[in-house]
Protein backbone atom coordinates (compact mmCIF):
# COMPACT_ATOMS: atom_id res chain seq x y z
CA UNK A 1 65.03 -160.40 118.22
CA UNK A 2 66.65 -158.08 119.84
CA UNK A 3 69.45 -155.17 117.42
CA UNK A 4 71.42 -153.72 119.38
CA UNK A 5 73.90 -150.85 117.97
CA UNK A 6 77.21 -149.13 119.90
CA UNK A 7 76.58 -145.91 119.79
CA UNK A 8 80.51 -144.12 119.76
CA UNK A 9 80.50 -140.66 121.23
CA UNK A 10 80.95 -138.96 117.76
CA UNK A 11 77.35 -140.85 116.83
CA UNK A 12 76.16 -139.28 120.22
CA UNK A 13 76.65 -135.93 118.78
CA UNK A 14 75.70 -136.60 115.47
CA UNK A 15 72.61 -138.21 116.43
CA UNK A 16 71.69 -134.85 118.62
CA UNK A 17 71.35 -133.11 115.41
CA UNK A 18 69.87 -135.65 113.02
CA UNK A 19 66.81 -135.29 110.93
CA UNK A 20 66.54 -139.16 110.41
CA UNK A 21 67.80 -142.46 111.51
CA UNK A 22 67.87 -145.11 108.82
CA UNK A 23 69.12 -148.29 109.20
CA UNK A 24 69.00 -150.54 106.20
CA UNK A 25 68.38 -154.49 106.99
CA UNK A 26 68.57 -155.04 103.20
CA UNK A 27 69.55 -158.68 102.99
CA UNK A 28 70.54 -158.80 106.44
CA UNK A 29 70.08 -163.07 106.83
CA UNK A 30 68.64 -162.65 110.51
CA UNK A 31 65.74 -160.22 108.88
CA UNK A 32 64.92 -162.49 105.53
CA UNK A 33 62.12 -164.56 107.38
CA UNK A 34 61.09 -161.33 109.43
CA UNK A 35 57.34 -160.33 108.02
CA UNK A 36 55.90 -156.77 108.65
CA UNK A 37 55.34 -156.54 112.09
CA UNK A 38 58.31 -157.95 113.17
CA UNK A 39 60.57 -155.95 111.34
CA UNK A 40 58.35 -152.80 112.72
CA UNK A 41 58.81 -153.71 115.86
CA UNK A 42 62.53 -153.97 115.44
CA UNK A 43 61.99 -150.37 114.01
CA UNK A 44 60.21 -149.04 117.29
CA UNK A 45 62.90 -150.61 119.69
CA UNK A 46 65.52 -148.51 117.95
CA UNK A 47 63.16 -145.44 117.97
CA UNK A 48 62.55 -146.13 121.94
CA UNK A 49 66.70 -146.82 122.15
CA UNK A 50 67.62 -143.50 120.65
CA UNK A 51 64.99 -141.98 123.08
CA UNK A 52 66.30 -143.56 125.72
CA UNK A 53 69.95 -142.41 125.23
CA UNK A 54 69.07 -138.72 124.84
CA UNK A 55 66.92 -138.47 127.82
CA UNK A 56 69.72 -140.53 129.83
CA UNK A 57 72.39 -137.73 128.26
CA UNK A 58 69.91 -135.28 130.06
CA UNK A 59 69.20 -133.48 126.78
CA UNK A 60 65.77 -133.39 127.44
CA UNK A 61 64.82 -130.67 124.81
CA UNK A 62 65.97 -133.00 121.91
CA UNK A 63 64.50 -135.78 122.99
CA UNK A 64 60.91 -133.41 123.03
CA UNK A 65 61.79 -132.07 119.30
CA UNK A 66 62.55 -135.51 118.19
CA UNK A 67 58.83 -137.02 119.62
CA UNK A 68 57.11 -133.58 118.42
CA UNK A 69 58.62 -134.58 114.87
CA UNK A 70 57.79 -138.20 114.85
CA UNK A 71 54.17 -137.23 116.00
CA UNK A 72 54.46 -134.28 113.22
CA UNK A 73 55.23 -137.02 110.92
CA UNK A 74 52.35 -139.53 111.70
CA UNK A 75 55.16 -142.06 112.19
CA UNK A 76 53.43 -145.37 112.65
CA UNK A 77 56.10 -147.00 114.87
């Protein structure tokens, strides 16, 4: 399954400067037969997504911070 989120260009900027990106799937009805993996693999798409868009916006030194932090934080996705 595939989540795919518009990103406006005020959540561009915002997301240029954010500490975290939390999305809650809380009794979201496509995610209620999701197990673990699959809903960490949803998890790592998004993480790859927001990547993507700030290397494509050329702002290459976020995107670094941002992969420094997740690898500062032992993130598992």
């Amino acid at each position: 399954m595939i989540f795919k989120l518009p990103i406006t260009p005020e959540m561009r900027i915002q997301l240029m400067h954010a500490e975290n990106l939390i999305v809650d799937l809380t009794g979201h009805p496509d995610f209620e037969d999701l197990g673990g993996f699959e809903v960490v693999a949803e998890l790592a798409h998004l993480h790859i997504d927001v990547l993507h868009a700030l290397i494509k916006s050329g702002d290459l030194d976020t995107a670094q911070k941002m992969v420094a932090d997740w690898e500062a934080d032992e993130c598992p996705f």
